[in-house]
C-alpha atoms as a PDB file:
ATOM      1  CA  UNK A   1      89.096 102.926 129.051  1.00  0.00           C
ATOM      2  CA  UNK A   2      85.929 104.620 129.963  1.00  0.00           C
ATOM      3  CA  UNK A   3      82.923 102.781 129.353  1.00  0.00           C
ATOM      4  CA  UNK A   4      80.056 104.829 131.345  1.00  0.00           C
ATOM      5  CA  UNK A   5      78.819 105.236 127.425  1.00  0.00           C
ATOM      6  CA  UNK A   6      78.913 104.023 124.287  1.00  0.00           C
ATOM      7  CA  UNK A   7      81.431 104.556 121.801  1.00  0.00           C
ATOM      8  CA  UNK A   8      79.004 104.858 119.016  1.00  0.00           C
ATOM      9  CA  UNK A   9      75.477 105.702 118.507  1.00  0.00           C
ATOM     10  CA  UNK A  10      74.090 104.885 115.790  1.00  0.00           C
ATOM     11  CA  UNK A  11      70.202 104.953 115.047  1.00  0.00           C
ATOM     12  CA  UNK A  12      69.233 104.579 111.378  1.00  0.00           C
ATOM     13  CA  UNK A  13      65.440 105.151 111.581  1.00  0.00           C
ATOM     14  CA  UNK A  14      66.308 108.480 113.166  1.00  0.00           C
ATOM     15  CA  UNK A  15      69.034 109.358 110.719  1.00  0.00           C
ATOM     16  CA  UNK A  16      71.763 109.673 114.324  1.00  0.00           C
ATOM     17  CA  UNK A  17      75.078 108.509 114.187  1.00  0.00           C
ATOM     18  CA  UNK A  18      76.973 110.117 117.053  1.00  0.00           C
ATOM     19  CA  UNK A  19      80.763 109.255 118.614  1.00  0.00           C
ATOM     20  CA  UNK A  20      81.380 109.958 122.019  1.00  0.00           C
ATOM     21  CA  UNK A  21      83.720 112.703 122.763  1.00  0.00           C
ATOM     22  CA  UNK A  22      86.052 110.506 125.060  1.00  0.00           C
ATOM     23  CA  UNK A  23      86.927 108.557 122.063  1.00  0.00           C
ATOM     24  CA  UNK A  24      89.343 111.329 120.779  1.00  0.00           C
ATOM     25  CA  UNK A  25      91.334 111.421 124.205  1.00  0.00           C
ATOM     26  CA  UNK A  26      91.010 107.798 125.181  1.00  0.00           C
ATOM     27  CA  UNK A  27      94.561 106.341 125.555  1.00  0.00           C
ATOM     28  CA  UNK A  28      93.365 102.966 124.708  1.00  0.00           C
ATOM     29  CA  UNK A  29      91.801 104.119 121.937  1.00  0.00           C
ATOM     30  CA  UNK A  30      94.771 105.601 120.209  1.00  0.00           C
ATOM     31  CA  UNK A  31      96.882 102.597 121.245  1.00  0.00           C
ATOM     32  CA  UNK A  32      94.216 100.489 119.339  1.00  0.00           C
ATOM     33  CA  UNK A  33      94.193 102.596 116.041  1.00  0.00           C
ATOM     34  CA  UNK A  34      97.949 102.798 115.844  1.00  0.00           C
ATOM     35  CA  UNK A  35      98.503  98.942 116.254  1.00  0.00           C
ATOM     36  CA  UNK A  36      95.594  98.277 113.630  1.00  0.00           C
ATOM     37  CA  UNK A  37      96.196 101.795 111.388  1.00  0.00           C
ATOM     38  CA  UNK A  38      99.608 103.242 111.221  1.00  0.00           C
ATOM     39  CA  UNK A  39     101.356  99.706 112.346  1.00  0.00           C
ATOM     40  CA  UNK A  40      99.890  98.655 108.996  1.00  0.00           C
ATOM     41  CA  UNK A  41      99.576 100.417 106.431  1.00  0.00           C
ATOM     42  CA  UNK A  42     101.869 103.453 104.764  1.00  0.00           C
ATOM     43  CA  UNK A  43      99.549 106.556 104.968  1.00  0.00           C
ATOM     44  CA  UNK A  44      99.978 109.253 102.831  1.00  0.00           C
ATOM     45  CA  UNK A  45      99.847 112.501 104.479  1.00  0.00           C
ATOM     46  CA  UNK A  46     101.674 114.709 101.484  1.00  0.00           C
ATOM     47  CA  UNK A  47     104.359 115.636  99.526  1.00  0.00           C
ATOM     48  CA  UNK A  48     107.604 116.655 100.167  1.00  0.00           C
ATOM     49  CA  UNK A  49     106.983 120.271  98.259  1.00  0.00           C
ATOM     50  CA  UNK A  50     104.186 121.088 100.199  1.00  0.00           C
ATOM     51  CA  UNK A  51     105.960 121.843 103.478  1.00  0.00           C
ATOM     52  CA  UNK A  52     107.189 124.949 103.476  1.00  0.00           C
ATOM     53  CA  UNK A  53     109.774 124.936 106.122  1.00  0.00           C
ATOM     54  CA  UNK A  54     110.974 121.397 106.039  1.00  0.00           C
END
């Protein structure tokens, strides 16, 4: 896990909240959020009838 930066920024008085970029490829990262996400909880993504090619 890179952590040159942080993941977050977040200044209120300046109205900023940024994410760093390298949290959308970070293999750690993902790890985390599917162990505490999608290990969870059920997530509903859609129905059935709106694929059209299933």
């Amino acid at each position: 896990m890179t952590t040159a930066k942080p993941w977050i920024v977040e200044d209120n008085t300046k109205n900023k909240f940024l994410v760093n970029r390298n949290t959308f490829i970070d293999k750690d990262i993902l790890k985390m959020e599917r162990e505490r996400i999608f290990d969870r909880v059920w997530v509903y993504v859609g129905h059935e009838s709106e694929i059209p090619n299933p």
